[in-house]
C-alpha atoms as a PDB file:
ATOM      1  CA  UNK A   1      -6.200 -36.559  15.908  1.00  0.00           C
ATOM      2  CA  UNK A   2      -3.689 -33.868  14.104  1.00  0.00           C
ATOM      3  CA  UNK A   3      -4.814 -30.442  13.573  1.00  0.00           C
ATOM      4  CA  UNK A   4      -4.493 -29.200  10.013  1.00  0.00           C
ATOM      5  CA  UNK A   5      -2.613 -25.916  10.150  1.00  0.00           C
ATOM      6  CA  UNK A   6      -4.081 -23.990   7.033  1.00  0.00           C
ATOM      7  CA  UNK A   7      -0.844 -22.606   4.848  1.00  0.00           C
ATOM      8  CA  UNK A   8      -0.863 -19.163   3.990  1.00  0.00           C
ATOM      9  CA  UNK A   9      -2.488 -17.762   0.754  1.00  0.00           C
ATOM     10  CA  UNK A  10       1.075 -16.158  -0.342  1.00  0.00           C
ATOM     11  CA  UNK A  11       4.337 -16.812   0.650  1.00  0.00           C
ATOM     12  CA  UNK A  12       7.699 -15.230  -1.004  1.00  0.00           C
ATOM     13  CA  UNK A  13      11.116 -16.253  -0.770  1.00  0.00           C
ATOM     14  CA  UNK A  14      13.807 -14.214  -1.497  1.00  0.00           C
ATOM     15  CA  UNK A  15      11.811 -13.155  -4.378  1.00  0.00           C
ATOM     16  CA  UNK A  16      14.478 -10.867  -7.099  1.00  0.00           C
ATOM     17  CA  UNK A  17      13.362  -8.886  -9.974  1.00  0.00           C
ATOM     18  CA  UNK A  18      16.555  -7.375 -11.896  1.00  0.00           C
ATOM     19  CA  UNK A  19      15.321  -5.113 -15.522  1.00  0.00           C
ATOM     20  CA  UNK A  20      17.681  -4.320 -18.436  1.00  0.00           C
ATOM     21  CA  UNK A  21      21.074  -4.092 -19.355  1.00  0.00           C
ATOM     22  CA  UNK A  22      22.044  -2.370 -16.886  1.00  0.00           C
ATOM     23  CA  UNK A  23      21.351  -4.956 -14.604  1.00  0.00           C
ATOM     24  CA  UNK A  24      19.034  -2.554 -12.057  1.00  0.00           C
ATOM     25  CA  UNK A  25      17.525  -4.170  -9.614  1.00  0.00           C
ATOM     26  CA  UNK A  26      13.435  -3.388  -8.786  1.00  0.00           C
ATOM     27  CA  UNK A  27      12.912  -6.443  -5.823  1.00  0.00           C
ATOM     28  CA  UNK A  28      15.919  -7.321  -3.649  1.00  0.00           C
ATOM     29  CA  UNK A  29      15.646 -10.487  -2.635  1.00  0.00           C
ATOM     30  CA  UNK A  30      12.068 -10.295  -0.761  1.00  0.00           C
ATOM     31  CA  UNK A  31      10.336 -12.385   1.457  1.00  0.00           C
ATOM     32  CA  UNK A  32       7.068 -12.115   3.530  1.00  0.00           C
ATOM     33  CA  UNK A  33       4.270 -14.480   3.864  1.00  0.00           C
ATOM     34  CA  UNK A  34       0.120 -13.364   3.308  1.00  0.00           C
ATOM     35  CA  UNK A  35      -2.174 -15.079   5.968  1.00  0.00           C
ATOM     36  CA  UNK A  36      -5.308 -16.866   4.230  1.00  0.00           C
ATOM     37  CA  UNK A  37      -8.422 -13.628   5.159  1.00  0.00           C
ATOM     38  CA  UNK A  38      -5.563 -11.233   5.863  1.00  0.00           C
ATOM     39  CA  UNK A  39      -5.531  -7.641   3.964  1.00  0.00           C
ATOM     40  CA  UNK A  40      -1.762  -6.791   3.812  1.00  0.00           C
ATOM     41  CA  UNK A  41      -0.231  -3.855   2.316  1.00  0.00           C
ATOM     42  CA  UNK A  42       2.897  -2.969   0.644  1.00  0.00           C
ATOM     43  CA  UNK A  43       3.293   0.455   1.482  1.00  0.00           C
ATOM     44  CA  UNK A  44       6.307   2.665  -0.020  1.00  0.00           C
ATOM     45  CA  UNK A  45       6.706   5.347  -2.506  1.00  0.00           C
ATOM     46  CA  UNK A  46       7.281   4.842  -6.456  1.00  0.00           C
ATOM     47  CA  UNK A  47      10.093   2.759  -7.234  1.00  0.00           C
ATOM     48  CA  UNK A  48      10.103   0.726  -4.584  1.00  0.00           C
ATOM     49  CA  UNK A  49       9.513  -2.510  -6.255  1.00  0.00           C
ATOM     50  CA  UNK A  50       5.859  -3.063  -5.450  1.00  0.00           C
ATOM     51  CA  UNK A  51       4.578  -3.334  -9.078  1.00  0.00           C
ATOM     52  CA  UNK A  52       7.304  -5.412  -9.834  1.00  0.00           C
ATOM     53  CA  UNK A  53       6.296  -7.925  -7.261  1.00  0.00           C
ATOM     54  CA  UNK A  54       2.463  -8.080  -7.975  1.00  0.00           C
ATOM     55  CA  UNK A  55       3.539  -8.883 -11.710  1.00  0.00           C
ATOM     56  CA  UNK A  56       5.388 -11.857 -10.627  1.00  0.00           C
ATOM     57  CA  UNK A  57       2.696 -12.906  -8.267  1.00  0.00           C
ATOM     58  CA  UNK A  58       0.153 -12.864 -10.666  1.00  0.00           C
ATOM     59  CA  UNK A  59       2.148 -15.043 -13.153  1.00  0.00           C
ATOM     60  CA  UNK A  60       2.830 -11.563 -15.344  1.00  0.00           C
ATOM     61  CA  UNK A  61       6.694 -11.638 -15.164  1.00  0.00           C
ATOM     62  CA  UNK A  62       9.521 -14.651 -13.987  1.00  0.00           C
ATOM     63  CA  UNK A  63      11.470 -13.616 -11.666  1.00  0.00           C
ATOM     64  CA  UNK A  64      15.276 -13.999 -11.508  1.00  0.00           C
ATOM     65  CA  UNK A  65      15.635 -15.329  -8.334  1.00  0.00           C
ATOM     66  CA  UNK A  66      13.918 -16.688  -5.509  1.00  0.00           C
ATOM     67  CA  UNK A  67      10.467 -18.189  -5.605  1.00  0.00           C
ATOM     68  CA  UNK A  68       6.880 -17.308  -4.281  1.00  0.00           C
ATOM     69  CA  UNK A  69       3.694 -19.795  -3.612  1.00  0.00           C
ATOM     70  CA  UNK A  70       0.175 -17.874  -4.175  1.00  0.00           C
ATOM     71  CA  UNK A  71      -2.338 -20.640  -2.635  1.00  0.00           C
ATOM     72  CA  UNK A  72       0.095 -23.188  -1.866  1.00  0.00           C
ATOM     73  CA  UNK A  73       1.263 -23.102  -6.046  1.00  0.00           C
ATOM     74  CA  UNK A  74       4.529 -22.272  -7.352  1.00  0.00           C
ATOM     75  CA  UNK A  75       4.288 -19.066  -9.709  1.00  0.00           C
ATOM     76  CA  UNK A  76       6.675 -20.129 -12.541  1.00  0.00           C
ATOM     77  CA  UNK A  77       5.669 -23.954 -12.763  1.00  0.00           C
ATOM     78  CA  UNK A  78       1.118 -23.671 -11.796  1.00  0.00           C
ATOM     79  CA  UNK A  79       0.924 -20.529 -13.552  1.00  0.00           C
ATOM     80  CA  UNK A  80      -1.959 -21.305 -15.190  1.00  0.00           C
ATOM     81  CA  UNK A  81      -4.233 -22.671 -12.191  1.00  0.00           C
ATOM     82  CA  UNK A  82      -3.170 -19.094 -10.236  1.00  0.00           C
ATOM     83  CA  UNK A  83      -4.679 -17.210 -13.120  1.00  0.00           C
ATOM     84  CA  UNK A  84      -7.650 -18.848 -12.273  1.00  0.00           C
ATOM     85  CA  UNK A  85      -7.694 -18.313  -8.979  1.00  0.00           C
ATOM     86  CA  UNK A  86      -6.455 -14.855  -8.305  1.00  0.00           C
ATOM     87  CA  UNK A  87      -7.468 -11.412  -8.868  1.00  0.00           C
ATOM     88  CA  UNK A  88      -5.604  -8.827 -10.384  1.00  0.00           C
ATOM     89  CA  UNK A  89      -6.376  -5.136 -10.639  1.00  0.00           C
ATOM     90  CA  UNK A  90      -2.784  -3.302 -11.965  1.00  0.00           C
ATOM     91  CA  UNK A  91      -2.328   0.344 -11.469  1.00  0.00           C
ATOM     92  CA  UNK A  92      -3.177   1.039 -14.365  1.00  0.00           C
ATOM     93  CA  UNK A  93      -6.867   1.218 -15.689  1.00  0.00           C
ATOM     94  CA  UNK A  94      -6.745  -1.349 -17.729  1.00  0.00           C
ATOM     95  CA  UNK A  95     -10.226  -2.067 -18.932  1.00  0.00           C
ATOM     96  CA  UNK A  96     -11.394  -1.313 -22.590  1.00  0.00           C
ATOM     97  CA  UNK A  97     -12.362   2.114 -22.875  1.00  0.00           C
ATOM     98  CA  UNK A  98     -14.809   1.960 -25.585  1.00  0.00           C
ATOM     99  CA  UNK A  99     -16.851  -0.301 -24.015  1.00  0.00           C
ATOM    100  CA  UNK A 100     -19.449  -0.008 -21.360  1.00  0.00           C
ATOM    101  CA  UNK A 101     -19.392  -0.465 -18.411  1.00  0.00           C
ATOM    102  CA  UNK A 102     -21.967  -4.016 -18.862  1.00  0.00           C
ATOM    103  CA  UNK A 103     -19.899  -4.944 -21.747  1.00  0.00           C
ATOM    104  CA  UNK A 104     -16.686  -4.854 -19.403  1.00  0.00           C
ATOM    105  CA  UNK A 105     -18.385  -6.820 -16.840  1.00  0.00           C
ATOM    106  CA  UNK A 106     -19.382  -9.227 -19.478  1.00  0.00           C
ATOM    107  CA  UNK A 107     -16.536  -9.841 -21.191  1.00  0.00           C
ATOM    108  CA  UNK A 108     -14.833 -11.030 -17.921  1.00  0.00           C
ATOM    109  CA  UNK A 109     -17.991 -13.268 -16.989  1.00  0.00           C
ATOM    110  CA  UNK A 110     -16.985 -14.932 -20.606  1.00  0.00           C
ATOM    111  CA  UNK A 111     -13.475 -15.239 -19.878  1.00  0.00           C
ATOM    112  CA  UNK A 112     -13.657 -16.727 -16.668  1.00  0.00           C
ATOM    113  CA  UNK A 113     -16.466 -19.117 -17.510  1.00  0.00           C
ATOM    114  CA  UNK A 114     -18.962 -17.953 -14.858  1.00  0.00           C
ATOM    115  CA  UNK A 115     -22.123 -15.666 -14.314  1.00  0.00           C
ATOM    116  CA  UNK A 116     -22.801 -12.256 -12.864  1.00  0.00           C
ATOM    117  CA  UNK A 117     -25.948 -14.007 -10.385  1.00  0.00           C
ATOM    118  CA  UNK A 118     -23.007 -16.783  -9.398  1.00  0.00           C
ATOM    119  CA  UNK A 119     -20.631 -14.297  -7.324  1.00  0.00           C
ATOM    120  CA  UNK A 120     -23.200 -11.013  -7.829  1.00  0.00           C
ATOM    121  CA  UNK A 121     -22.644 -11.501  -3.514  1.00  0.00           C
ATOM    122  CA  UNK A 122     -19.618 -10.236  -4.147  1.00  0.00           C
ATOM    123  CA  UNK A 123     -19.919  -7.292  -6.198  1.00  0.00           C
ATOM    124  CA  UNK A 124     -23.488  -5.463  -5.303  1.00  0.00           C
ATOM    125  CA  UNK A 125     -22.692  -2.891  -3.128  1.00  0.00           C
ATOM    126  CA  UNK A 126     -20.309  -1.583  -5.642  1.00  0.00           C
ATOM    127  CA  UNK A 127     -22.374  -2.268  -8.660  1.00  0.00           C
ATOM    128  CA  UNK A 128     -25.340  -0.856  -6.950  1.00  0.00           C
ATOM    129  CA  UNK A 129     -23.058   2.535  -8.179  1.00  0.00           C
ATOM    130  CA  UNK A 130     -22.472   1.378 -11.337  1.00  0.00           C
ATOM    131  CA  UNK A 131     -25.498   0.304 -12.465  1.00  0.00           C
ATOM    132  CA  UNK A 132     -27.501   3.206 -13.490  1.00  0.00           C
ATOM    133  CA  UNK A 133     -24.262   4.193 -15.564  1.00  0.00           C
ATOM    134  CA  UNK A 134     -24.023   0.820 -17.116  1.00  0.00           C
ATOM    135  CA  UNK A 135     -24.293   1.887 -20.691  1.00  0.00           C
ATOM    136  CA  UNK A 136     -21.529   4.203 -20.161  1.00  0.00           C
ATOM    137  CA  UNK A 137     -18.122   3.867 -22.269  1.00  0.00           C
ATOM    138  CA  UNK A 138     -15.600   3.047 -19.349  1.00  0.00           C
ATOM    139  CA  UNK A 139     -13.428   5.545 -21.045  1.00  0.00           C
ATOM    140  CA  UNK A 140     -16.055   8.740 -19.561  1.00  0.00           C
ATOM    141  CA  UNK A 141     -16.081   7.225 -16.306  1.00  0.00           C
ATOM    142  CA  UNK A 142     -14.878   9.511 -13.622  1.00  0.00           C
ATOM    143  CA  UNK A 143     -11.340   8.089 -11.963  1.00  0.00           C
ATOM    144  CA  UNK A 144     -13.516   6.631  -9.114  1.00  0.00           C
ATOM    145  CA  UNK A 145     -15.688   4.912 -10.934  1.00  0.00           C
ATOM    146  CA  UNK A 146     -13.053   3.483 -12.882  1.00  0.00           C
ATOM    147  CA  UNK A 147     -11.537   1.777  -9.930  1.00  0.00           C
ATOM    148  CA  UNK A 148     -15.157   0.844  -8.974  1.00  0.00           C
ATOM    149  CA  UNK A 149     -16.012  -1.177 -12.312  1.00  0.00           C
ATOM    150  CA  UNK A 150     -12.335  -2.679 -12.204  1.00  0.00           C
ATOM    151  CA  UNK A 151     -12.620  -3.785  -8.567  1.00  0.00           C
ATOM    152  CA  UNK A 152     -15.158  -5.381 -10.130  1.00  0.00           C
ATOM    153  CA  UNK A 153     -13.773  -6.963 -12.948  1.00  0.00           C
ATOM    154  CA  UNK A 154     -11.487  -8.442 -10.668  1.00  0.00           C
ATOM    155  CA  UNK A 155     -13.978  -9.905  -8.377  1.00  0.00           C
ATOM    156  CA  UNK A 156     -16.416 -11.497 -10.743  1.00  0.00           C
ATOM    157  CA  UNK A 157     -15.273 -14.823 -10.533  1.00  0.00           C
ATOM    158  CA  UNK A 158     -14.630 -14.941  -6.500  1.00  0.00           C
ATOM    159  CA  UNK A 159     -10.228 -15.143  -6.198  1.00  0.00           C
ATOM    160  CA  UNK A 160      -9.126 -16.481  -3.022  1.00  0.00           C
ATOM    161  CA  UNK A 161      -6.784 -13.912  -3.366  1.00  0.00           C
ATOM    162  CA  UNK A 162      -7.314 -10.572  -4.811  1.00  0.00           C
ATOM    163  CA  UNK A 163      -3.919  -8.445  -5.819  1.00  0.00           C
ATOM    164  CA  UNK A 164      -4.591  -4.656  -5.616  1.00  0.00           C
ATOM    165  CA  UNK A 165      -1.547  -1.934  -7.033  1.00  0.00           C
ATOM    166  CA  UNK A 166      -2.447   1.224  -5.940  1.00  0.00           C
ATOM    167  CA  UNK A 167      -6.341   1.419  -6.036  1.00  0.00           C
ATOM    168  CA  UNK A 168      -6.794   4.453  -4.804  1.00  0.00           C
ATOM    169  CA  UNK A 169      -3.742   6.502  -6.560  1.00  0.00           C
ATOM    170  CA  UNK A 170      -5.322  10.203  -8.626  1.00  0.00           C
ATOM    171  CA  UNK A 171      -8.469   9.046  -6.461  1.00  0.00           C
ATOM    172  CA  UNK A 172     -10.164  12.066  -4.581  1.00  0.00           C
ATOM    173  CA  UNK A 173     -10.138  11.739  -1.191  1.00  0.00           C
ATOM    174  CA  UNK A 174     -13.829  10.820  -0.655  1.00  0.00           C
ATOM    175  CA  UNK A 175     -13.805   8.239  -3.308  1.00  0.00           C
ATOM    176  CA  UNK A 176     -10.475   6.578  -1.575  1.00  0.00           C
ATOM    177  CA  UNK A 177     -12.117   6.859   1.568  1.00  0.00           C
ATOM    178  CA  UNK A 178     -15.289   4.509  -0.205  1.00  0.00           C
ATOM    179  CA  UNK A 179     -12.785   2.087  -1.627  1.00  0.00           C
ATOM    180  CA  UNK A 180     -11.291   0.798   1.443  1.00  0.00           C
ATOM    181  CA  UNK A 181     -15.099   0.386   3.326  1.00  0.00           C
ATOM    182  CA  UNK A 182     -15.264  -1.905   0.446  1.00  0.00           C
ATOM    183  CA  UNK A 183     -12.493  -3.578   1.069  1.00  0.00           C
ATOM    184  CA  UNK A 184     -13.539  -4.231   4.692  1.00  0.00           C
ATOM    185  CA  UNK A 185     -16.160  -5.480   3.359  1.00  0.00           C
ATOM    186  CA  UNK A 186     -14.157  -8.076   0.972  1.00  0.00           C
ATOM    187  CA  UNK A 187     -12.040  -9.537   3.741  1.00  0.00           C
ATOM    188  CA  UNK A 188     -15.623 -10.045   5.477  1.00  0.00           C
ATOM    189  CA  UNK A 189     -15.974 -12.865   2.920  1.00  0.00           C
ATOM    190  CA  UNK A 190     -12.622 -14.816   3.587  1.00  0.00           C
ATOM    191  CA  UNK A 191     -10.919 -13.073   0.728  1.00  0.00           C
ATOM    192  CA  UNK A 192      -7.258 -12.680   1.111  1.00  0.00           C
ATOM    193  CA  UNK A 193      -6.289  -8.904  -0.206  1.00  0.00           C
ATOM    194  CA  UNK A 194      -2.589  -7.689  -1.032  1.00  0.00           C
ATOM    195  CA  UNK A 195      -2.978  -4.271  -1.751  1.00  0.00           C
ATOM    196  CA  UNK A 196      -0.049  -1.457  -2.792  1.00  0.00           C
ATOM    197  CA  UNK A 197      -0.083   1.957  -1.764  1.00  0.00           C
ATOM    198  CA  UNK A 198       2.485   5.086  -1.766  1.00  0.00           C
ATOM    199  CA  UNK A 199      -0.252   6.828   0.651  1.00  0.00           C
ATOM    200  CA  UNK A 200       1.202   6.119   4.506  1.00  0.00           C
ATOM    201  CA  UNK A 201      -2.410   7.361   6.095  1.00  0.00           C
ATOM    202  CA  UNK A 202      -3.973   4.364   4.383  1.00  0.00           C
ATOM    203  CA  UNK A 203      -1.321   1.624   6.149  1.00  0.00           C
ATOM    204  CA  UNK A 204      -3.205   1.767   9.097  1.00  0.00           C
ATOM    205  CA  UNK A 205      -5.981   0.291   7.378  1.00  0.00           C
ATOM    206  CA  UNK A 206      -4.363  -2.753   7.015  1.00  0.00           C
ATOM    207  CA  UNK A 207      -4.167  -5.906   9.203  1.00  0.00           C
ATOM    208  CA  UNK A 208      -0.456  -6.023   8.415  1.00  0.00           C
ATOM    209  CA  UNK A 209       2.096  -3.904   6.272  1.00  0.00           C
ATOM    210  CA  UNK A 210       5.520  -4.241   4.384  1.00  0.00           C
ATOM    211  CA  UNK A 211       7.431  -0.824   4.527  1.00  0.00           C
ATOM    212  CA  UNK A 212       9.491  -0.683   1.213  1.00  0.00           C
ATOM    213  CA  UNK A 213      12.417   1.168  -0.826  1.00  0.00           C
ATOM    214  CA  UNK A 214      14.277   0.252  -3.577  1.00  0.00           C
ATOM    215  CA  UNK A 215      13.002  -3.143  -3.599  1.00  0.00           C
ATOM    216  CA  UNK A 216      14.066  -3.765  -0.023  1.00  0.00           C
ATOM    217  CA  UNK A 217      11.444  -4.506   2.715  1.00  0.00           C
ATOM    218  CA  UNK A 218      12.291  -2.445   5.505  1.00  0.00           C
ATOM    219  CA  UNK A 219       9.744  -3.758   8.152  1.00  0.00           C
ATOM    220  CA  UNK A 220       6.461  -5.920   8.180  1.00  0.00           C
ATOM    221  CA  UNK A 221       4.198  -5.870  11.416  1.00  0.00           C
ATOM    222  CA  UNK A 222       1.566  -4.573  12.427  1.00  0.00           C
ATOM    223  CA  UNK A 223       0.767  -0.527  11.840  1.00  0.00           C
ATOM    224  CA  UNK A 224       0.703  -0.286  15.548  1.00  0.00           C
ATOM    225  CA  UNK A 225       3.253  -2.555  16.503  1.00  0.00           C
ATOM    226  CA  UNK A 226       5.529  -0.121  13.795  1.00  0.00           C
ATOM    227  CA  UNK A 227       4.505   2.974  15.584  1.00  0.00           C
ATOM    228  CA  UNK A 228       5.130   1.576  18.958  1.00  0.00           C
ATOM    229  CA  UNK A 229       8.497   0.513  17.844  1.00  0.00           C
ATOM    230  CA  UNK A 230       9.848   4.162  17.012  1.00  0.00           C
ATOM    231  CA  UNK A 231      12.736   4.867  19.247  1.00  0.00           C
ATOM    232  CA  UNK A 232      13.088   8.300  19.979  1.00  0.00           C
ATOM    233  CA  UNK A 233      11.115  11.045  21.405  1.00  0.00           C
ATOM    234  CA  UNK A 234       9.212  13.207  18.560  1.00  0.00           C
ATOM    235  CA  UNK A 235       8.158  16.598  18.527  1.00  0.00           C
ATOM    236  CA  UNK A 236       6.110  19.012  16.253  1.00  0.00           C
ATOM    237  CA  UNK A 237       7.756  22.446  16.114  1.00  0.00           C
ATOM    238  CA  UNK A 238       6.446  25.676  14.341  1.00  0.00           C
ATOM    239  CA  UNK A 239       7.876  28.809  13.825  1.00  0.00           C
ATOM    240  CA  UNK A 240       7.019  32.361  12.144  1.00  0.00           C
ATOM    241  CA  UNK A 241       9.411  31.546   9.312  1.00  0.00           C
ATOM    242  CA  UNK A 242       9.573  27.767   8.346  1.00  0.00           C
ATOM    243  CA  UNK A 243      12.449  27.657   6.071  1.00  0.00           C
ATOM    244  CA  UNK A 244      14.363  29.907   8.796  1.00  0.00           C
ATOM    245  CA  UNK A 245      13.354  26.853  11.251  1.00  0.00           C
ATOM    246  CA  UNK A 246      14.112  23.695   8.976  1.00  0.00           C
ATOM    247  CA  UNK A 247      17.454  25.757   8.390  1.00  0.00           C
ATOM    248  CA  UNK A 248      18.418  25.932  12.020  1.00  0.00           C
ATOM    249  CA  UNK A 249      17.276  22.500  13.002  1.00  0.00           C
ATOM    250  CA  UNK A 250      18.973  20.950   9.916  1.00  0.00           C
ATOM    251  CA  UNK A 251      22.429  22.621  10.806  1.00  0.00           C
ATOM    252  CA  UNK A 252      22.365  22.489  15.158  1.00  0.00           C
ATOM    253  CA  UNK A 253      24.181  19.510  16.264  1.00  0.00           C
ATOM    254  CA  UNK A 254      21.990  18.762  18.998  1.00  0.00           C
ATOM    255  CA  UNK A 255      19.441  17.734  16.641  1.00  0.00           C
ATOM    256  CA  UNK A 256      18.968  14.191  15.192  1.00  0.00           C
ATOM    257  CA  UNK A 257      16.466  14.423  12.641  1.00  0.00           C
ATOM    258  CA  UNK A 258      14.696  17.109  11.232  1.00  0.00           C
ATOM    259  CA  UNK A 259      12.303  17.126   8.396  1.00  0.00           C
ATOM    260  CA  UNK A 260       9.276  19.198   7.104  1.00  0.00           C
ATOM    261  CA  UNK A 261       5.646  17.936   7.402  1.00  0.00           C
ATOM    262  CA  UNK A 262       2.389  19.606   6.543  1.00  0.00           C
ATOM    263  CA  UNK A 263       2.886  22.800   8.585  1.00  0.00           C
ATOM    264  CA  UNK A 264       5.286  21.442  11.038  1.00  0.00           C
ATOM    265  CA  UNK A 265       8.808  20.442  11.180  1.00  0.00           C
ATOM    266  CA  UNK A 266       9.174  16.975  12.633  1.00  0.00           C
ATOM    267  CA  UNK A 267      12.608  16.693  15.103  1.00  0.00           C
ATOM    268  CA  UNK A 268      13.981  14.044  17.279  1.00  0.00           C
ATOM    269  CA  UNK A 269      17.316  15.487  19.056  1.00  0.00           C
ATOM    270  CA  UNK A 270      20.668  13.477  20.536  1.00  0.00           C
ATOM    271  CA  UNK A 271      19.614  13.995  24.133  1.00  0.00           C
ATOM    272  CA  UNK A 272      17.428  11.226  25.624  1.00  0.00           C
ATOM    273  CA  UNK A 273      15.228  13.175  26.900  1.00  0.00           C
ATOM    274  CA  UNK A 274      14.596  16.818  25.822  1.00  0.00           C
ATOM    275  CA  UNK A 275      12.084  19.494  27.002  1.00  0.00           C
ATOM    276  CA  UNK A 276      10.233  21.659  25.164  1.00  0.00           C
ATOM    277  CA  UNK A 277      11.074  24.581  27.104  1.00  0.00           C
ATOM    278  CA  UNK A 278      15.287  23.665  25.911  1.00  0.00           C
ATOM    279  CA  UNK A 279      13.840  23.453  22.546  1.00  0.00           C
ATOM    280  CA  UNK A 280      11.870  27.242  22.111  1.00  0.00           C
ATOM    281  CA  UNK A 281      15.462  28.511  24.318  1.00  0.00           C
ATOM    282  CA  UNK A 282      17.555  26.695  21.721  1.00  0.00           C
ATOM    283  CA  UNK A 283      15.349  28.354  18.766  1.00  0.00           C
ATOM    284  CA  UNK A 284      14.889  31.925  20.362  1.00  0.00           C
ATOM    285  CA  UNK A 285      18.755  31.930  20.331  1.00  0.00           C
ATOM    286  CA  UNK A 286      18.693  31.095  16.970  1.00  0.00           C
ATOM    287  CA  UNK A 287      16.041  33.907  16.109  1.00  0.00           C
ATOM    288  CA  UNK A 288      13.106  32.140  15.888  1.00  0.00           C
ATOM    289  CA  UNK A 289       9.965  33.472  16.497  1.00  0.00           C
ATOM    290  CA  UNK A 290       6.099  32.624  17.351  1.00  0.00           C
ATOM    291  CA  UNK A 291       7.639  29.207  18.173  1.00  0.00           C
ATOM    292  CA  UNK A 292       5.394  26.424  18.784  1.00  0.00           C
ATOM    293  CA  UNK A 293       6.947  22.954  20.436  1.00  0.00           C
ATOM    294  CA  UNK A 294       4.736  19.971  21.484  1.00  0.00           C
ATOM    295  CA  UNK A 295       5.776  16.301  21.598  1.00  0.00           C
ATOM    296  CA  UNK A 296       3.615  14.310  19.425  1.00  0.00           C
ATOM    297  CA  UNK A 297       2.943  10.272  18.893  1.00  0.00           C
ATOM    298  CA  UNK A 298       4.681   9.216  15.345  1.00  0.00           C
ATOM    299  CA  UNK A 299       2.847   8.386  12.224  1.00  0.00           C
ATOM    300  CA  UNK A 300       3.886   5.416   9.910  1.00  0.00           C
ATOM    301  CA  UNK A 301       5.368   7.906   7.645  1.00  0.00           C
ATOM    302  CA  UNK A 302       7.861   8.756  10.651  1.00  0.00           C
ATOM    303  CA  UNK A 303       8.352   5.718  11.006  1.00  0.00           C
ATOM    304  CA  UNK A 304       9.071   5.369   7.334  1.00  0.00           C
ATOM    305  CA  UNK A 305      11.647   8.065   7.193  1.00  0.00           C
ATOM    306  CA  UNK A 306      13.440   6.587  11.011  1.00  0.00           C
ATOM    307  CA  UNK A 307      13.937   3.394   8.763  1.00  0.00           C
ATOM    308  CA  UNK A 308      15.555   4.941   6.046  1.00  0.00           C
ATOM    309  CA  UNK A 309      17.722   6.711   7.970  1.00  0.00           C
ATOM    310  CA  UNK A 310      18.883   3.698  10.481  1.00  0.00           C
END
């Protein structure tokens, strides 16, 4: 007897989006494949081609080369069974302002042919939120609520796959934080989630991620199995005067990489193996003082910036 292998809920081949006359080019020739129940992120900053690529997922622009399955359909020729199938919340809030937030709801019951007690499963710990607001105009709702009543929107009528660009974008922090427990939540009911984000903090709330720039993927794995892949040794380094210290470590030739972050400067250095005692020596020379050095584990935002550098 044969085991049935189940085919992944998204899979894109060499997938090109080129805009105007100029011939730019937003997606360059992508390709990555979405497990059925997986919650996979395309993480990178703006520009970087994810919008681009959710449009032509969700049937909302051709592409110009390559193809891309969403649930085993092609996205130029079964456009119209995807739209049925998938979920799409764009960037955007895209909802009709000057109705409420029941009228929204409604409208997209209507449209999609179903009923709010058919997939209510799906929806009621977010609308539990809503639902004292419901006569609201969606235009006065604050930006977290906005996201809440288009999440769902986009989940009344159950997608196998639910397309996400950049939920949680102008969101305050505690409201972001909300979001993704919900999306736990979501994959907890088999529902496959591609979700866009510029924020690197949230990528390692994903299963798997896509790092991106200029529509160029420039790694998919796992968060950790990114980090762990960094090849150099990574220090934090702190000084009384910070521009004096980017200053020196951006012009010493023993030093590889060098770049600001929160309160730190982040430095990898030519030597395979470097001390931290060389490092405050190195910087005292220099003039630094109050100097700080510790090695640190890398982020996925280092891990960003190694790639674009390689």
């Amino acid at each position: 007897m044969s085991t049935r292998i189940t085919p992944p809920a998204i899979v894109a081949d060499n997938l090109t989006k080129v805009y105007g006359a100029e011939k730019t080019t937003a997606v360059n020739a992508v390709s990555f494949m979405v497990e059925r129940g997986e919650l996979f992120g395309l993480i990178g900053p703006d520009g970087a081609g994810k919008t681009s690529i959710f449009r032509m997922l969700t049937t909302l622009l051709l592409p110009d080369g390559g193809n891309a399955l969403v649930d085993g359909r092609d996205i130029v020729k079964d456009y119209q069974q995807i739209r049925h199938t998938v979920g799409y919340m764009p960037g955007k809030f895209s909802l009709y302002p000057d109705l409420t937030i029941a009228e929204n709801l409604n409208f997209f019951v209507t449209v999609f042919n179903t009923t709010i007690e058919e997939n209510y499963h799906l929806i009621k710990d977010i609308y539990v939120q809503l639902e004292r607001f419901k006569d609201r105009r969606a235009g006065k709702l604050s930006g977290g609520m906005k996201q809440k009543l288009a999440l769902c929107c986009a989940l009344i009528h159950k997608p196998t796959v639910l397309f996400l660009d950049e939920p949680t974008t102008g969101v305050d922090p505690v409201s972001r934080k909300e979001f993704w427990e919900m999306l736990k939540r979501l994959k907890e009911q088999n529902i496959t989630i591609l979700v866009s984000t510029p924020y690197m903090d949230e990528a390692t709330l994903c299963d798997r991620i896509a790092l991106m720039q200029q529509g160029s993927i420039l790694a998919i794995d796992t968060p950790d199995a990114i980090i762990k892949s960094y090849p150099d040794i990574l220090y934090a380094i702190r000084a009384e005067k910070m521009p004096a210290l980017l200053k020196v470590l951006g012009t010493n030739n023993t030093v590889a990489t060098s770049y600001a972050f929160g309160e730190y400067a982040h430095a990898t250095f030519k030597e395979h193996v470097h001390q931290e005692q060389d490092i405050v020596s190195m910087l005292q020379y220099a003039g630094m003082d109050n100097i700080e050095v510790k090695r640190i584990q890398p982020t996925i935002e280092d891990c960003f910036i190694k790639l674009l550098h390689a």
